[in-house]
Protein backbone atom coordinates (compact mmCIF):
# COMPACT_ATOMS: atom_id res chain seq x y z
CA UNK A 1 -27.24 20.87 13.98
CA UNK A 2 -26.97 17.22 12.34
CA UNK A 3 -24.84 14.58 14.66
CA UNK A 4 -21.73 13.84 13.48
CA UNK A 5 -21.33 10.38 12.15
CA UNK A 6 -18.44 8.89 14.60
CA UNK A 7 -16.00 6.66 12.63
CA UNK A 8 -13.12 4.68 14.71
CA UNK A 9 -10.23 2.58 12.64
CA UNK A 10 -8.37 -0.49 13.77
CA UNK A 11 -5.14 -1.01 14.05
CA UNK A 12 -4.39 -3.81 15.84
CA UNK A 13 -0.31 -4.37 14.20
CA UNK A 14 2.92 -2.46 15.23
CA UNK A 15 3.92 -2.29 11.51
CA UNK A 16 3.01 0.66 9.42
CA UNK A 17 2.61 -0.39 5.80
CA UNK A 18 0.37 0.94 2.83
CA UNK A 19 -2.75 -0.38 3.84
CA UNK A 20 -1.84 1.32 7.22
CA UNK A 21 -0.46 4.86 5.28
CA UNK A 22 -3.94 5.00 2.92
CA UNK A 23 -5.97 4.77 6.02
CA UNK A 24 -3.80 7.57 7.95
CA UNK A 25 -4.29 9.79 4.71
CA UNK A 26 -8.12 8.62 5.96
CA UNK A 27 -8.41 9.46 9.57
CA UNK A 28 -6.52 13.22 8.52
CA UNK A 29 -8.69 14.24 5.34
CA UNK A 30 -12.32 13.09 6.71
CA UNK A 31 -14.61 15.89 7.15
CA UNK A 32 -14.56 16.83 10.66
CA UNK A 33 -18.02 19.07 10.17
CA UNK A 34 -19.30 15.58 9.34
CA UNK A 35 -17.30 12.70 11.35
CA UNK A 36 -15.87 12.58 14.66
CA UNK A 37 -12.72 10.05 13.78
CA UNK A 38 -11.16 7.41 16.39
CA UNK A 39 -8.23 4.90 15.91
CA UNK A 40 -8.15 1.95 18.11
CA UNK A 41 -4.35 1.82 18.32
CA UNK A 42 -1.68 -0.75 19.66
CA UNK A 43 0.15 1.06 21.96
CA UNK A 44 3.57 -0.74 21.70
CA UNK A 45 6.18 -1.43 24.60
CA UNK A 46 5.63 0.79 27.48
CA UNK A 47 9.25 2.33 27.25
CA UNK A 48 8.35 3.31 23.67
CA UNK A 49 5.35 3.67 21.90
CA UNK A 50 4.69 1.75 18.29
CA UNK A 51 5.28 3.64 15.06
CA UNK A 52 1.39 3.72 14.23
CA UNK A 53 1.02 5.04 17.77
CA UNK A 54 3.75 7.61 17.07
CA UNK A 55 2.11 8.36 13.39
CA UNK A 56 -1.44 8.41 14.62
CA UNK A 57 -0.83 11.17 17.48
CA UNK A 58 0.56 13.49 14.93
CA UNK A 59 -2.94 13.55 13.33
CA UNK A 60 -5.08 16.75 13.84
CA UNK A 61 -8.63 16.01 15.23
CA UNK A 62 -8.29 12.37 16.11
CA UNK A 63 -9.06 11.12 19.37
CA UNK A 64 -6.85 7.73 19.80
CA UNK A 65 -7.73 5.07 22.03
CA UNK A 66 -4.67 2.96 22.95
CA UNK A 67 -6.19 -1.03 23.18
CA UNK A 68 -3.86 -4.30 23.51
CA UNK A 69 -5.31 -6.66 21.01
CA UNK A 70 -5.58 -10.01 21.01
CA UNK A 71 -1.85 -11.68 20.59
CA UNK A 72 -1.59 -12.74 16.83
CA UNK A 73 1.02 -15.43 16.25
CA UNK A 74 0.79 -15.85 12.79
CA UNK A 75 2.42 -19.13 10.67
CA UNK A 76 2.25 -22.69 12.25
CA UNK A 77 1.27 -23.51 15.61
CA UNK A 78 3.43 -25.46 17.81
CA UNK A 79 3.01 -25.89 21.37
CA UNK A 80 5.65 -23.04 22.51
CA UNK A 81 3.28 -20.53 20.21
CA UNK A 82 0.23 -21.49 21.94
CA UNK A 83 1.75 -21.39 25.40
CA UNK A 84 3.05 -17.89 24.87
CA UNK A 85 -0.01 -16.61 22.97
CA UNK A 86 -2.33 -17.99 26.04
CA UNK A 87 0.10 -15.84 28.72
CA UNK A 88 -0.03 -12.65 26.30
CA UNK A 89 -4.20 -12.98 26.76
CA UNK A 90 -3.98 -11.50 30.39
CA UNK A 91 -6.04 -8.59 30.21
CA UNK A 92 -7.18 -8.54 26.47
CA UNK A 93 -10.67 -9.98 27.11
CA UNK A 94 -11.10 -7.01 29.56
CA UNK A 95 -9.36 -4.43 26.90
CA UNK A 96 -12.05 -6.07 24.28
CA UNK A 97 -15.34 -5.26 26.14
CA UNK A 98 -13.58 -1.83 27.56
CA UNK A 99 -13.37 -0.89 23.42
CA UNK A 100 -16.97 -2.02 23.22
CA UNK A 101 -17.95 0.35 25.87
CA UNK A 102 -15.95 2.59 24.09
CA UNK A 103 -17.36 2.64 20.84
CA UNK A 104 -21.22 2.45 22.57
CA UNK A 105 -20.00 5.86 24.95
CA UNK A 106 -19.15 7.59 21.67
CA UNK A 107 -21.75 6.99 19.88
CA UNK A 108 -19.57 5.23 17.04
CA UNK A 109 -21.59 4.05 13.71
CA UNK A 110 -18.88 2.61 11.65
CA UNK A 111 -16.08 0.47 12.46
CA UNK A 112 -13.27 0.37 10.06
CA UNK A 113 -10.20 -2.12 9.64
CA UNK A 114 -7.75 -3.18 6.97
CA UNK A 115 -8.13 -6.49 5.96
CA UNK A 116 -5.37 -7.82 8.43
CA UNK A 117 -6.83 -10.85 9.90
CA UNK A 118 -7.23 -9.53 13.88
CA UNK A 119 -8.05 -6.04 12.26
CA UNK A 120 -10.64 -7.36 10.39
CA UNK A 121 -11.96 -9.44 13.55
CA UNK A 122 -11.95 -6.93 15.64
CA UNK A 123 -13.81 -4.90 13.29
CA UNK A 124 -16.39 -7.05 12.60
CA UNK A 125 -16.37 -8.79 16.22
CA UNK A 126 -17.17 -5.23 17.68
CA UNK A 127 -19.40 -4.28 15.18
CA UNK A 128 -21.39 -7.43 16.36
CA UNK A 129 -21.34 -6.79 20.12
CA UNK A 130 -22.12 -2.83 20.08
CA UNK A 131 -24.60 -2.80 16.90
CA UNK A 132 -22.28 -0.50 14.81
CA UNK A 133 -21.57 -1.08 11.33
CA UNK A 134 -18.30 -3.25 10.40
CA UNK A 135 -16.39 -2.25 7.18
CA UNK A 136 -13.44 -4.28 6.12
CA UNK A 137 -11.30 -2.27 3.59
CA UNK A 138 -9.70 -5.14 1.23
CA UNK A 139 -6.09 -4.00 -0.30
CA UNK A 140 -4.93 -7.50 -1.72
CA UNK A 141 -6.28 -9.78 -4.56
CA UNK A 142 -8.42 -12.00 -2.53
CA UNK A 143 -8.39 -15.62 -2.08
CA UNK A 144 -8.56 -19.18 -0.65
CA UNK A 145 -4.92 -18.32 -0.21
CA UNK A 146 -5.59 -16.24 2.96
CA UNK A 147 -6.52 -16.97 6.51
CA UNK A 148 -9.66 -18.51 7.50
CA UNK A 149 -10.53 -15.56 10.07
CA UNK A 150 -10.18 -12.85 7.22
CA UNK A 151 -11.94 -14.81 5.00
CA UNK A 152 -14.63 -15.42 7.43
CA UNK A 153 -14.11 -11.59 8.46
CA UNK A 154 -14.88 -10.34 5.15
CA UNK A 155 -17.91 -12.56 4.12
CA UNK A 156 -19.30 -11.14 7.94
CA UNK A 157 -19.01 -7.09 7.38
CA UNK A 158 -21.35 -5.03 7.00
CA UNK A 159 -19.66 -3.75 4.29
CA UNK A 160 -16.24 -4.45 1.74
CA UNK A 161 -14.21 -1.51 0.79
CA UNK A 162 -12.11 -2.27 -2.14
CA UNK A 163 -8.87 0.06 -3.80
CA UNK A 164 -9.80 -0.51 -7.31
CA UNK A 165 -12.09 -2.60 -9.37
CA UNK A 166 -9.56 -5.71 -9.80
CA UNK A 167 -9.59 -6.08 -6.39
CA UNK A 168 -13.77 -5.92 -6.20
CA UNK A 169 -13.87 -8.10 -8.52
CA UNK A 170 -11.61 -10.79 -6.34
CA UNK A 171 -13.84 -10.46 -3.67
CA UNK A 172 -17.06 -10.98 -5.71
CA UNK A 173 -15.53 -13.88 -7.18
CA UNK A 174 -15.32 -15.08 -3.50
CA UNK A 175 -18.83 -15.12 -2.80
CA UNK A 176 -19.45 -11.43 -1.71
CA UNK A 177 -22.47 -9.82 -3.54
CA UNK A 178 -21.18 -6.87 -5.93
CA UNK A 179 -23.78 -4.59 -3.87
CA UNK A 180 -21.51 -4.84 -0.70
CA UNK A 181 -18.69 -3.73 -1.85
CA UNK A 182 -17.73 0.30 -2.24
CA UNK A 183 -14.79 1.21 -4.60
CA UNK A 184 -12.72 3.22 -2.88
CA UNK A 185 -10.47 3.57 -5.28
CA UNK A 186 -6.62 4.89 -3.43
CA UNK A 187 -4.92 8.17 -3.11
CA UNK A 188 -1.96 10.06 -1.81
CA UNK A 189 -1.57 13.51 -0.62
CA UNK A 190 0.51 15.21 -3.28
CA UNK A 191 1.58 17.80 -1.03
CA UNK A 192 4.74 15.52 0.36
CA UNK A 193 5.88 15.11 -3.25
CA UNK A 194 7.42 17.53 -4.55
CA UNK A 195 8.98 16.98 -8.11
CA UNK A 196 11.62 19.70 -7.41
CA UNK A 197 13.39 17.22 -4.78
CA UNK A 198 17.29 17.25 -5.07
CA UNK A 199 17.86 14.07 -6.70
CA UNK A 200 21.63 14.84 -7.82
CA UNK A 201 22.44 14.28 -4.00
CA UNK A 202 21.27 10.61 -4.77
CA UNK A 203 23.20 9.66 -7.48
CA UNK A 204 25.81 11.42 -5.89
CA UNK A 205 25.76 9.24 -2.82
CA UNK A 206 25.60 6.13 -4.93
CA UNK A 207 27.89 7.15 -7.71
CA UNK A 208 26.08 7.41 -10.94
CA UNK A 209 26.76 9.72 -12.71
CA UNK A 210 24.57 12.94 -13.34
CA UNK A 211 23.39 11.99 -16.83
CA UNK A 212 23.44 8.43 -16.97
CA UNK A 213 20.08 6.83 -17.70
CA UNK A 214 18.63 5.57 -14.34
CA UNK A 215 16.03 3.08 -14.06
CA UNK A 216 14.54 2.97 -10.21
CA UNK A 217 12.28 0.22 -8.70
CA UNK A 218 10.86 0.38 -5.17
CA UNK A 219 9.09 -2.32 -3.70
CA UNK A 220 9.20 -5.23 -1.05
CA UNK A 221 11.28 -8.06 -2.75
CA UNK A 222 9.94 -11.43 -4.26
CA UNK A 223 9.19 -12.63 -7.03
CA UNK A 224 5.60 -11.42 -7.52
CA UNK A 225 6.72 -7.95 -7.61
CA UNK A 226 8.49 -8.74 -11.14
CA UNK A 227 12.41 -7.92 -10.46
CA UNK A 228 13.68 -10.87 -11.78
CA UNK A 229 11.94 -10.50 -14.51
CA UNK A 230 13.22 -6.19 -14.58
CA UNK A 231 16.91 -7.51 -14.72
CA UNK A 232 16.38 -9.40 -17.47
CA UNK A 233 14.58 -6.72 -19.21
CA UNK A 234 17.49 -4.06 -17.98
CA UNK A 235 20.24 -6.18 -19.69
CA UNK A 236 18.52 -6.09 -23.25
CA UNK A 237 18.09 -2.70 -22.66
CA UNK A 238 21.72 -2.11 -21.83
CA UNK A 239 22.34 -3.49 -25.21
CA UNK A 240 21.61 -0.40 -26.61
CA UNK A 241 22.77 2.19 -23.93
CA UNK A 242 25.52 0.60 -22.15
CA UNK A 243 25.37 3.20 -19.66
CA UNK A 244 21.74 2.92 -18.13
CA UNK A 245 22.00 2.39 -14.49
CA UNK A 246 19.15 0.62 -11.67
CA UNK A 247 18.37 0.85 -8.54
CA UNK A 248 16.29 -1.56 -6.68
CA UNK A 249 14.89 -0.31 -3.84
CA UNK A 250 13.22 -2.74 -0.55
CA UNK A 251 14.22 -5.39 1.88
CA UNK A 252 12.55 -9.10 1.18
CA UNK A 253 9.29 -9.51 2.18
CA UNK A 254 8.55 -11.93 4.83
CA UNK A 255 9.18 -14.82 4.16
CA UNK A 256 11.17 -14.74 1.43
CA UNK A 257 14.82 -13.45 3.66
CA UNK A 258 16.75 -14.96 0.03
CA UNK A 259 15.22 -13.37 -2.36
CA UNK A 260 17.66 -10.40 -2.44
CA UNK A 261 20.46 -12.82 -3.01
CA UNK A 262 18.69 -15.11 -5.27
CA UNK A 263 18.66 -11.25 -7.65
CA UNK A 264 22.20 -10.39 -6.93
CA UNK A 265 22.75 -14.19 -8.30
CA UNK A 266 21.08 -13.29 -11.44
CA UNK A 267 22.65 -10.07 -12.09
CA UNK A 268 26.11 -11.64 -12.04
CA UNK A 269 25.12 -14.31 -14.07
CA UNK A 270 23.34 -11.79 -16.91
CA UNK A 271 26.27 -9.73 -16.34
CA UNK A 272 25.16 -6.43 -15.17
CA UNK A 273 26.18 -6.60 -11.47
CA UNK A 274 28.16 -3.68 -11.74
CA UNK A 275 24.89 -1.84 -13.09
CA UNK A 276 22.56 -2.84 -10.62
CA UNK A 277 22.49 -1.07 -6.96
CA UNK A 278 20.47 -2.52 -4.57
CA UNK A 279 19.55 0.11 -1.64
CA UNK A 280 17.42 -1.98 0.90
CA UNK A 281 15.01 -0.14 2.07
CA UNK A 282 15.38 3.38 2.46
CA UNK A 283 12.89 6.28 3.73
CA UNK A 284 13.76 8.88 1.21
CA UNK A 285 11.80 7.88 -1.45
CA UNK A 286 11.07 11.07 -3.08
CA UNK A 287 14.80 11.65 -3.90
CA UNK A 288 15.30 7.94 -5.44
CA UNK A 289 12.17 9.06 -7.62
CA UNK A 290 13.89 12.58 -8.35
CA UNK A 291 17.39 10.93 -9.09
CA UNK A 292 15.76 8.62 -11.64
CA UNK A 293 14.65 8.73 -15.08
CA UNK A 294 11.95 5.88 -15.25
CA UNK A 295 10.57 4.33 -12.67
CA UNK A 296 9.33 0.69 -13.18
CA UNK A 297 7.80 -2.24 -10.76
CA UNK A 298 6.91 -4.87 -13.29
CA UNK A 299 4.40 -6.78 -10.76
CA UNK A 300 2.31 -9.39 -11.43
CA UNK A 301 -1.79 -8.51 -11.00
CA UNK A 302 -0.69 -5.13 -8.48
CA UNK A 303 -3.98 -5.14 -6.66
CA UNK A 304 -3.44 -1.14 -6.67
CA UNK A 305 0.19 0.01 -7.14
CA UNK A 306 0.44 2.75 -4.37
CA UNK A 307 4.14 3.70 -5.58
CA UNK A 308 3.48 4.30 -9.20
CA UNK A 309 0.93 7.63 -7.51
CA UNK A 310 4.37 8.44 -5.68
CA UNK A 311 6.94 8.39 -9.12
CA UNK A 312 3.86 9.68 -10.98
CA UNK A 313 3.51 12.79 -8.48
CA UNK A 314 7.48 13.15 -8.83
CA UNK A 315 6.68 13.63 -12.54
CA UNK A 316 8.16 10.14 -13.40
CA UNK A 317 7.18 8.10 -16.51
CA UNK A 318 6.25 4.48 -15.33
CA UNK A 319 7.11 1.63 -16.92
CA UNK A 320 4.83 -1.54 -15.82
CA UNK A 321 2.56 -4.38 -16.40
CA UNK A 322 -0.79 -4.74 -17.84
CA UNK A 323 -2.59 -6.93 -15.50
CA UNK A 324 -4.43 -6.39 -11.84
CA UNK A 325 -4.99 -3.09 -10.80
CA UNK A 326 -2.13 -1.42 -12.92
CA UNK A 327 -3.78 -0.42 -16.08
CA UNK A 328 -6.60 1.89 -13.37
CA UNK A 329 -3.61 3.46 -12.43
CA UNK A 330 -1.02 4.24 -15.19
CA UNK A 331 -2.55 5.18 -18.51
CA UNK A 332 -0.53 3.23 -21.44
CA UNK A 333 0.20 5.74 -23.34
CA UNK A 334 -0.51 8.78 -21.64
CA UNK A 335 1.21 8.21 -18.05
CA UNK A 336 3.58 4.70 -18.98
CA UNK A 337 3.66 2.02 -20.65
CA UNK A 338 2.67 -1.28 -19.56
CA UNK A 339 3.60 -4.99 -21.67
CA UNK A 340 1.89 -8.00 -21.18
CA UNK A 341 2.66 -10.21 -18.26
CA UNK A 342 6.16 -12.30 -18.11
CA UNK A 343 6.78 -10.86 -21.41
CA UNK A 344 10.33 -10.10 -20.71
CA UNK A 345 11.62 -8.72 -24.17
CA UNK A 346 8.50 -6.04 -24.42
CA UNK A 347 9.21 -4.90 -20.83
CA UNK A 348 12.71 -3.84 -22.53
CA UNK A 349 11.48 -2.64 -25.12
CA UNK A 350 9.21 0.16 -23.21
CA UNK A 351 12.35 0.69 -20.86
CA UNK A 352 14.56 1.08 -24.25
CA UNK A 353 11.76 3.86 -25.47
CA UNK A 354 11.51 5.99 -22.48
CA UNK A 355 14.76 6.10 -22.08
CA UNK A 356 15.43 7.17 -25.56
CA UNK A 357 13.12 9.98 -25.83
CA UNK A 358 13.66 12.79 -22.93
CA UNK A 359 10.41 14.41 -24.71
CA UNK A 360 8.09 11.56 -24.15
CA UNK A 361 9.38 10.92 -20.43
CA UNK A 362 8.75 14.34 -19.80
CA UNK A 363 4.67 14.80 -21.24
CA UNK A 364 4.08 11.26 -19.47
CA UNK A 365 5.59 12.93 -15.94
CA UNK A 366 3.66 16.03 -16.23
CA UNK A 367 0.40 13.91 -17.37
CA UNK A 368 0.99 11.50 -14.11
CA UNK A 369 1.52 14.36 -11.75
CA UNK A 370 -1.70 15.76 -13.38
CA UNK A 371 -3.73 12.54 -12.71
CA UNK A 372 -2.79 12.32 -9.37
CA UNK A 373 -4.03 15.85 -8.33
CA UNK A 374 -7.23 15.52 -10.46
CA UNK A 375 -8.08 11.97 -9.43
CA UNK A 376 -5.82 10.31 -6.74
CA UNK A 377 -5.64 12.53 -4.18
CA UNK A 378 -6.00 11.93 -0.63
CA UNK A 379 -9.07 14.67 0.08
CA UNK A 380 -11.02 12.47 -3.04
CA UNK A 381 -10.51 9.15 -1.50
CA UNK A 382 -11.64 10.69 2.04
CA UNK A 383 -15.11 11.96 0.01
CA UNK A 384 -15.29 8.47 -1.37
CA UNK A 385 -14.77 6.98 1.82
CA UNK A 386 -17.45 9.53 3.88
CA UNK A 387 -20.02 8.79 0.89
CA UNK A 388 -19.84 5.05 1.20
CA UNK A 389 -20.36 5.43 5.09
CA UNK A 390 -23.46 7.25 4.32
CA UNK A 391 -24.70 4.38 1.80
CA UNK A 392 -23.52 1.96 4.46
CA UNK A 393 -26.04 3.54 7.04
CA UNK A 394 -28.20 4.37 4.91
CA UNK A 395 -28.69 0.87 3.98
């Protein structure tokens, strides 16, 4: 009988975002008649352990090594950071080389991280020390703009995952030969959305009323994510149907805590405060998706777009941009529409259409729910994934 190849993730951070959910979908739909999976896991507090801890366990088949990683300050610093990140080293040196051990006692091959900056380290660090091979899975447009240890991180692996082609070609473009990188392009398993959700209950809660057009956006906020430009889009649009409704779903991302108000200051002054709900972030996201019409993120070069799979698996028309990774995603035409960049009166304009013709909404939903089960589904992205491993070692 052949060895299975043993494959152990990283994750080093006690968030759990996209990056972290694609590689969950990961550890449960690899072959198991092929791979023995691992996860390196932060552990979190001792009184309670992290979410990814909490999400991880809850995997069939995956044998989960809590580790404390290296401290990770992040932003400037000052003297206080240093001090405290120096005190929170007791023990990691020992935790490193006890992974190492790990990963040699297992007989682990391939080492696989995000491209979170101590992920990506660790990944390739280890890789380094115990001879298996380091892949760093990129999910962001990549630049100068990011840290010098993932930069350094990614030119060291073995090997560059990458979620779609717009993202490859980022990472070429950074000095990374095309034949290192695998296209892995990502996936979600269809099974947890189901386009006969109750979505009444939704606009019931916020009260819109049950036939009003609704427009629903879901993302972090700031301003590369396009809602500024989406409210000025929804107010020509309201022009013609007075009664269209959105809902703006997220928190602000870090680092930008005023973003949220900066968009409820541009609703009142455009004059559809009234018409605009914003949510914050919520964790029922496949009842905003059934409560809504037309979904639409209008973000500027989306290396991916993980949450137009999600309103395309609810059966939901999109309504985006065509730059980045978008247009490998939603099919203009066939799944959405997209409008060029900034272009704030064409963005209406595909909002106005959708939402004028109940016909076309509905062959673009059942065409995006289609395309997700026939090509972005979590099982394909896990065969994608085990084939690239194989090239990797082969190579």
């Amino acid at each position: 009988m052949t060895e299975k190849i043993g494959v152990m993730f990283v994750h080093a951070q006690e968030e759990f975002g996209a990056d972290a959910a694609v590689h969950a979908d990961l550890m449960r739909f690899l072959d198991r008649d092929r791979f023995e999976v691992h996860v390196a896991c932060t552990p979190g507090p001792d009184e309670e352990p992290s979410l990814p801890m909490r999400i991880v366990r809850e995997i069939p088949r995956l044998r989960v090594r809590p580790t404390r990683f290296l401290p990770w300050p992040g932003g400037e610093l000052d003297a206080m950071t240093i001090v405290q990140t120096l005190r929170g080293l007791r023990g990691v040196p020992r935790d490193f080389w006890d992974l190492r051990r790990y990963v040699n006692a297992n007989r682990i091959r391939i080492i696989h991280s995000t491209d979170r900056p101590r992920n990506a380290l660790y990944s390739v660090m280890l890789g380094k020390v115990s001879g298996a091979k380091s892949i760093v899975h990129v999910h962001v447009k990549w630049s100068e703009a990011y840290s010098r240890a993932a930069r350094w991180a990614v030119q060291e692996a073995d090997a560059i995952f990458s979620i779609s082609k717009y993202v490859a070609g980022t990472v070429v473009e950074m000095g990374r030969p095309r034949q290192d990188i695998h296209i892995v392009p990502n996936a979600i398993d269809a099974t947890r959305w189901d386009p006969s959700t109750d979505g009444a209950s939704f606009r019931r809660e916020l009260g819109i009323a049950p036939h009003a057009p609704l427009l629903a956006s879901v993302s972090r906020l700031f301003w590369w994510k396009g809602q500024r430009e989406l409210l000025q889009a929804f107010e020509l649009s309201r022009r013609e149907r007075p009664d269209m409704k959105l809902v703006i779903v997220g928190e602000d991302a870090p680092g930008h805590s005023s973003f949220t108000r900066q968009l409820k200051g541009l609703a009142e002054a455009l004059g559809v405060a009234e018409h605009v709900i914003f949510t914050g972030a919520r964790s029922d996201i496949p009842r905003v998706m059934a409560a809504c019409d037309v979904f639409t993120l209008p973000s500027f070069e989306e290396p991916f777009g993980l949450v137009f799979l999600e309103a395309m698996a609810m059966q939901r028309a999109v309504v985006a941009i065509d730059n980045g990774g978008t247009p490998e995603v939603v099919e203009h035409g066939r799944t959405g529409l997209l409008s060029p960049p900034w272009d704030v009166p064409a963005l209406a304009a595909n909002i106005s259409r959708l939402v004028g013709d109940p016909e076309l909404r509905r062959r673009f939903g059942e065409h995006g729910r289609q395309r997700v089960l026939d090509h972005f589904n979590a099982p394909r992205m896990a065969r994608d994934a085990a084939a690239a491993y194989e090239a990797v070692l082969g190579a």
